[in-house]
Protein backbone atom coordinates (compact mmCIF):
# COMPACT_ATOMS: atom_id res chain seq x y z
CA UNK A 1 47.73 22.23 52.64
CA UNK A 2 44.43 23.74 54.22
CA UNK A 3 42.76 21.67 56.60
CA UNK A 4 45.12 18.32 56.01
CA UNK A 5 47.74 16.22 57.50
CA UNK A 6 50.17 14.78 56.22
CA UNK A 7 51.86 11.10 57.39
CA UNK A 8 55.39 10.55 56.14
CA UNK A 9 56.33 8.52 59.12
CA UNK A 10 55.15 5.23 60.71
CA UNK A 11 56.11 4.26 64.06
CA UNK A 12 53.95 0.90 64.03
CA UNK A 13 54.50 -2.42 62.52
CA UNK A 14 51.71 -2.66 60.34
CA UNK A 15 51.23 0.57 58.30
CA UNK A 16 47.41 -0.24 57.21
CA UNK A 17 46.31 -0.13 60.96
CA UNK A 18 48.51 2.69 61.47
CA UNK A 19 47.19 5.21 58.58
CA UNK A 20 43.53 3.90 59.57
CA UNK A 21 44.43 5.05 62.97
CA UNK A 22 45.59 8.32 61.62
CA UNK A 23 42.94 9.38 59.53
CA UNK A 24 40.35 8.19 62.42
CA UNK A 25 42.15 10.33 65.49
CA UNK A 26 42.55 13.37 62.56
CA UNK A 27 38.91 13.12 61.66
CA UNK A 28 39.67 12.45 58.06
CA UNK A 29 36.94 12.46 55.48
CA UNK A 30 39.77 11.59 52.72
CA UNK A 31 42.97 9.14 52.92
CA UNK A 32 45.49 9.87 49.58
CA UNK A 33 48.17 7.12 48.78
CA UNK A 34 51.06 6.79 46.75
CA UNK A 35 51.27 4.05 45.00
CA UNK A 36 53.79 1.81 42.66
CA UNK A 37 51.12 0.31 40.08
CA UNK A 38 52.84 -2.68 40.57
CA UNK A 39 50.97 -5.72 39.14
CA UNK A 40 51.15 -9.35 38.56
CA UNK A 41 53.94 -11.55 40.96
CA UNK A 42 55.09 -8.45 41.58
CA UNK A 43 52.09 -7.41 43.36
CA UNK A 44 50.83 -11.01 44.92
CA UNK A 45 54.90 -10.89 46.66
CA UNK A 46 54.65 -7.30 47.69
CA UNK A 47 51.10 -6.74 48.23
CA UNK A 48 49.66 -3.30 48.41
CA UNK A 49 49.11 -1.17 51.03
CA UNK A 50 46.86 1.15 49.23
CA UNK A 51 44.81 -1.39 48.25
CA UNK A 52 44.57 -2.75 51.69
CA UNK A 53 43.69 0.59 53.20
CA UNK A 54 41.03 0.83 50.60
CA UNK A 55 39.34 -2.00 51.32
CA UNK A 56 39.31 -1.16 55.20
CA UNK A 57 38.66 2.29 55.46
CA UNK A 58 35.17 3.68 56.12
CA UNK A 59 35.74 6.88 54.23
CA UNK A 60 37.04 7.36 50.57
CA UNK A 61 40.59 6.58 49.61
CA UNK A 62 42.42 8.64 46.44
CA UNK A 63 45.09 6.67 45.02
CA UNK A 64 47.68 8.56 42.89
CA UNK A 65 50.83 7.05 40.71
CA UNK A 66 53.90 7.79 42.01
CA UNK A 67 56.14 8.62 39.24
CA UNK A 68 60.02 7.49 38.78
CA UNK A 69 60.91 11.61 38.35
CA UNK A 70 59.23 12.72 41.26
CA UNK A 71 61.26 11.50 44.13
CA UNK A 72 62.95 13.75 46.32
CA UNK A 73 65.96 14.54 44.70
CA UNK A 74 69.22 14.47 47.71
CA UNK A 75 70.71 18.01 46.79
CA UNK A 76 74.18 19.55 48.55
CA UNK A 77 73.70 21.96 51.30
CA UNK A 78 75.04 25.35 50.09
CA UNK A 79 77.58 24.37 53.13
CA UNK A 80 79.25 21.98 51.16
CA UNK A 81 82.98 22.85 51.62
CA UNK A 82 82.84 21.26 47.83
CA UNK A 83 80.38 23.84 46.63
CA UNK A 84 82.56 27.04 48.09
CA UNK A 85 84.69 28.58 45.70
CA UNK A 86 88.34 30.10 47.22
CA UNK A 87 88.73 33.69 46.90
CA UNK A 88 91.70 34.50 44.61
């Protein structure tokens, strides 16, 4: 990614202050979040972080879905004594 940073990791307790920290030490002019969709008591017991970071940050904020297929999927390493094939 040209130009951008990425944040997978947060070492603080509150993640809004921490990616508003991030973007403002980076120089952002653009914060993108994940996010769940989640709605209803769903949303008022888990809040949303994107939406929090939203409303605090002084420059724009993209929000994209985070779809069910697109997690990481865990894959075998080709080390996998289960994936090696004895030689007859």
């Amino acid at each position: 990614m040209p130009g951008g940073c990425i944040l997978n990791q947060l070492d603080e307790y509150d993640p809004e202050t921490a990616l508003l920290h991030f973007a403002q030490d980076k120089k952002a002019d653009l914060i993108v979040l994940g996010t769940h969709g989640y709605q209803g008591l769903r949303h008022l017991i888990q809040g949303s972080l994107a939406e929090d970071v939203a409303n605090h940050a002084p420059i724009p904020v993209l929000t994209l879905p985070i779809l069910p297929d697109s997690a990481p999927k865990k894959v075998r390493p080709k080390t996998d004594p289960a994936l090696i094939q004895p030689e007859s």
